[in-house]
C-alpha atoms as a PDB file:
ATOM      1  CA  UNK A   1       0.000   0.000   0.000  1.00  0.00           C
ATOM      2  CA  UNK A   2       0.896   3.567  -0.277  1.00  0.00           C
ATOM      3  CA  UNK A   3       3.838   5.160   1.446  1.00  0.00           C
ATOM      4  CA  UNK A   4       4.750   8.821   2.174  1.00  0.00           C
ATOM      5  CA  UNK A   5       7.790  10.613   2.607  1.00  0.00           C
ATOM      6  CA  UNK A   6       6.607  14.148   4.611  1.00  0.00           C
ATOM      7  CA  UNK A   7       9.166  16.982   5.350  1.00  0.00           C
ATOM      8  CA  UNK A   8       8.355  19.580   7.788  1.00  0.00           C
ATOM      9  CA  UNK A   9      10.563  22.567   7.284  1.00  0.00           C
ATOM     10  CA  UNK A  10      10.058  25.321   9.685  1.00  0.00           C
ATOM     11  CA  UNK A  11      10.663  28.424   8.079  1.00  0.00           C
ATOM     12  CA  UNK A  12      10.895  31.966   9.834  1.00  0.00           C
ATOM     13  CA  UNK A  13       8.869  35.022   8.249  1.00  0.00           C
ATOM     14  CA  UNK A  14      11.139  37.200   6.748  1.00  0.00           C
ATOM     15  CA  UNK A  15      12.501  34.055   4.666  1.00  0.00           C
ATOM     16  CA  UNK A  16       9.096  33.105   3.896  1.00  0.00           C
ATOM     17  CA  UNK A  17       8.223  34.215   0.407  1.00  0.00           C
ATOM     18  CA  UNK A  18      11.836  33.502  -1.125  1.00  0.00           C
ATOM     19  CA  UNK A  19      11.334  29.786   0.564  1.00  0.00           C
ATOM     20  CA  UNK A  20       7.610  29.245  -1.201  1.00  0.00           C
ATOM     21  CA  UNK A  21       9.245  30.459  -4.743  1.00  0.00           C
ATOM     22  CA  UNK A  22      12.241  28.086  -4.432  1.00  0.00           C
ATOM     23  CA  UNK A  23      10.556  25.148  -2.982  1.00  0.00           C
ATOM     24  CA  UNK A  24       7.666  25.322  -5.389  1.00  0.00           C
ATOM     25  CA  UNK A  25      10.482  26.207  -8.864  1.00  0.00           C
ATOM     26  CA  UNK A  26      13.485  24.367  -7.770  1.00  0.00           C
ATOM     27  CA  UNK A  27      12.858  21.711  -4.969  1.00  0.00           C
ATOM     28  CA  UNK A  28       9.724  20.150  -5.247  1.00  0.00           C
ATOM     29  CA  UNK A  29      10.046  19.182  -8.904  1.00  0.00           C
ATOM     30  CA  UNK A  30      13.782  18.207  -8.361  1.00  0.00           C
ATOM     31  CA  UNK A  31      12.239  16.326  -5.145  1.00  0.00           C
ATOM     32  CA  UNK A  32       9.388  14.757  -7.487  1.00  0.00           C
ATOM     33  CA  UNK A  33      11.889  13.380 -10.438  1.00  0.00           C
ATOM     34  CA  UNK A  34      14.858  12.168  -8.578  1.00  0.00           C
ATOM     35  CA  UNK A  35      12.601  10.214  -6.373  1.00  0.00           C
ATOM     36  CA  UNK A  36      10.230   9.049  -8.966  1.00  0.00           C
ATOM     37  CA  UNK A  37       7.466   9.611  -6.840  1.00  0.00           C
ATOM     38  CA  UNK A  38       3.473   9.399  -8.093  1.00  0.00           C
ATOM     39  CA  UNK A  39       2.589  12.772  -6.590  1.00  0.00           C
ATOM     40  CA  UNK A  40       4.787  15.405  -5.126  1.00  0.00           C
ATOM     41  CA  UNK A  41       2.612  17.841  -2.863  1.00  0.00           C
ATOM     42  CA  UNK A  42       3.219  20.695  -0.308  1.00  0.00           C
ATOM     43  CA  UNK A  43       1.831  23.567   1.817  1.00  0.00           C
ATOM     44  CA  UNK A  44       1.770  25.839   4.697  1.00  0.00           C
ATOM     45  CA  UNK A  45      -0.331  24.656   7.520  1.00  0.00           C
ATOM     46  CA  UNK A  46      -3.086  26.557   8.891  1.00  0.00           C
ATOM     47  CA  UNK A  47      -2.647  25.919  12.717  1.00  0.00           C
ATOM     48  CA  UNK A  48       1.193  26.371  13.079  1.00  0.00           C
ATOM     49  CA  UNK A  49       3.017  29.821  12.099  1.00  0.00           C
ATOM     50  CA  UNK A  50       5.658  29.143   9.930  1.00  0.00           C
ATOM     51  CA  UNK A  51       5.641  25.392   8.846  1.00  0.00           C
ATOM     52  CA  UNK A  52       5.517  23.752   5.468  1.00  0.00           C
ATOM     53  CA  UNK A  53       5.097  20.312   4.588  1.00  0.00           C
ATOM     54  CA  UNK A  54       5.833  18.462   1.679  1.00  0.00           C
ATOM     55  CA  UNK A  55       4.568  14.942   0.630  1.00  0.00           C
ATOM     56  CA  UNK A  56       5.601  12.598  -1.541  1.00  0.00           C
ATOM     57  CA  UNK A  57       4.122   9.740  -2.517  1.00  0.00           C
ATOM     58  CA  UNK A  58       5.796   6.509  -3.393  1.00  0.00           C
ATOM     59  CA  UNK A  59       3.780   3.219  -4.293  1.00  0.00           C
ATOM     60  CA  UNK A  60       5.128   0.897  -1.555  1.00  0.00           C
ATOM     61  CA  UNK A  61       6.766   1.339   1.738  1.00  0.00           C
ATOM     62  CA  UNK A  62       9.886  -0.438   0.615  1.00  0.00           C
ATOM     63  CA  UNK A  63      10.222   2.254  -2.109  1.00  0.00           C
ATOM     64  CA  UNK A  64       9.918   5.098   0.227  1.00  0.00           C
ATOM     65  CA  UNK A  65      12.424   3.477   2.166  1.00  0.00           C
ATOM     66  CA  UNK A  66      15.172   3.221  -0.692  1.00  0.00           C
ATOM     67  CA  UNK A  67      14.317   7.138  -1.406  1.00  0.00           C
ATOM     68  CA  UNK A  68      15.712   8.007   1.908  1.00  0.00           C
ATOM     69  CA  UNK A  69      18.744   5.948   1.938  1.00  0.00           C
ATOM     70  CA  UNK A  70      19.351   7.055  -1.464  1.00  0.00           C
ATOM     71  CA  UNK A  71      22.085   9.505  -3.206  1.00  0.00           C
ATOM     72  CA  UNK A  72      18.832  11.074  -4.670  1.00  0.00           C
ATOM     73  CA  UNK A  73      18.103  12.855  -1.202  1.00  0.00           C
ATOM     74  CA  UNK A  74      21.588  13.175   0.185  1.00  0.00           C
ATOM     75  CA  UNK A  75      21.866  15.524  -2.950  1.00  0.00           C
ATOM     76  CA  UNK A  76      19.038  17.487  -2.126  1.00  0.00           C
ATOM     77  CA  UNK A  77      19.545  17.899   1.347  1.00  0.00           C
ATOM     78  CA  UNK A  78      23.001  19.276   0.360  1.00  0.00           C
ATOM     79  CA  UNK A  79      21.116  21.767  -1.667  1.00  0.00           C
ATOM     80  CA  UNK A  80      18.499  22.446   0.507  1.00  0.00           C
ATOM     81  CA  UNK A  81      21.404  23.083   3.185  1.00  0.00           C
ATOM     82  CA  UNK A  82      23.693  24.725   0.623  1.00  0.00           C
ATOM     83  CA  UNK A  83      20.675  27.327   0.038  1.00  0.00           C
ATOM     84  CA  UNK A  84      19.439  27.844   3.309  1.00  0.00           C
ATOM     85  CA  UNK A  85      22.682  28.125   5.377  1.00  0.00           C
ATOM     86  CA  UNK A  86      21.072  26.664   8.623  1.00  0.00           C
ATOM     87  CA  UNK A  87      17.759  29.231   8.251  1.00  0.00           C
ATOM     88  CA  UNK A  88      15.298  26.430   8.122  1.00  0.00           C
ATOM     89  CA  UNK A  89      14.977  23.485   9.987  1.00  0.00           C
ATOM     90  CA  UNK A  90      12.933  20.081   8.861  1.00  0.00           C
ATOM     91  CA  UNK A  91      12.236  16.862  10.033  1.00  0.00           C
ATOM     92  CA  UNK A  92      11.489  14.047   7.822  1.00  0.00           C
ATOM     93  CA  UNK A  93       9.036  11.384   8.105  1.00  0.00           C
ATOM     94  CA  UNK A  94       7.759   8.124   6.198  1.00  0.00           C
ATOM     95  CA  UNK A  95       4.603   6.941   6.595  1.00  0.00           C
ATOM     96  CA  UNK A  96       2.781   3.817   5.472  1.00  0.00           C
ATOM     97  CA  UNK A  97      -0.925   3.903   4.917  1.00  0.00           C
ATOM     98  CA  UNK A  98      -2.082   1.038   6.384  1.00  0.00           C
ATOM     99  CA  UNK A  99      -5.793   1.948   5.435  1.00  0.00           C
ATOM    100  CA  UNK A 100      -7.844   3.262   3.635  1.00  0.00           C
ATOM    101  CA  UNK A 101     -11.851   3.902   3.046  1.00  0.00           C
END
């Protein structure tokens, strides 16, 4: 069944706008096609200032798994870091959807 990869990237205000252009021109897409994930998603949560999430759906838990062993994300998380110089911190996640109705 389904699997998810989510990143939560807190990101403070005056760094906001420049974050939501790069992650939605540069990262996400990069994110979507060196993963080879079905869906690539994000957004900005409505109950907690400052915090973006990104999703990205992979077919399988084992798949998810290989994406984040994988030189695919070491590479981005050196450009994510390379770009944001310590402004913004994330956490990363997988989750597998063990239901569904």
């Amino acid at each position: 069944m389904t699997a998810y990869l989510i990143v939560r990237a807190e990101v403070f205000a005056p760094d906001r706008d420049a974050f939501d252009h790069w992650y939605e021109t540069e990262h996400l897409p990069d994110a979507k096609a060196a993963f080879n994930v079905q869906n690539a998603e994000r957004g900005w949560s409505e109950t907690e200032d400052n915090a973006h999430f990104a999703f990205y759906e992979f077919p399988d838990l084992a798949h998810a798994e290989a994406a984040t062993g994988s030189d695919a994300i070491t590479a981005l998380i050196a450009e994510f870091d390379r770009v944001w110089e310590g402004r913004v911190t994330r956490s990363r996640n997988v989750v597998a959807i063990k239901q569904k109705i």
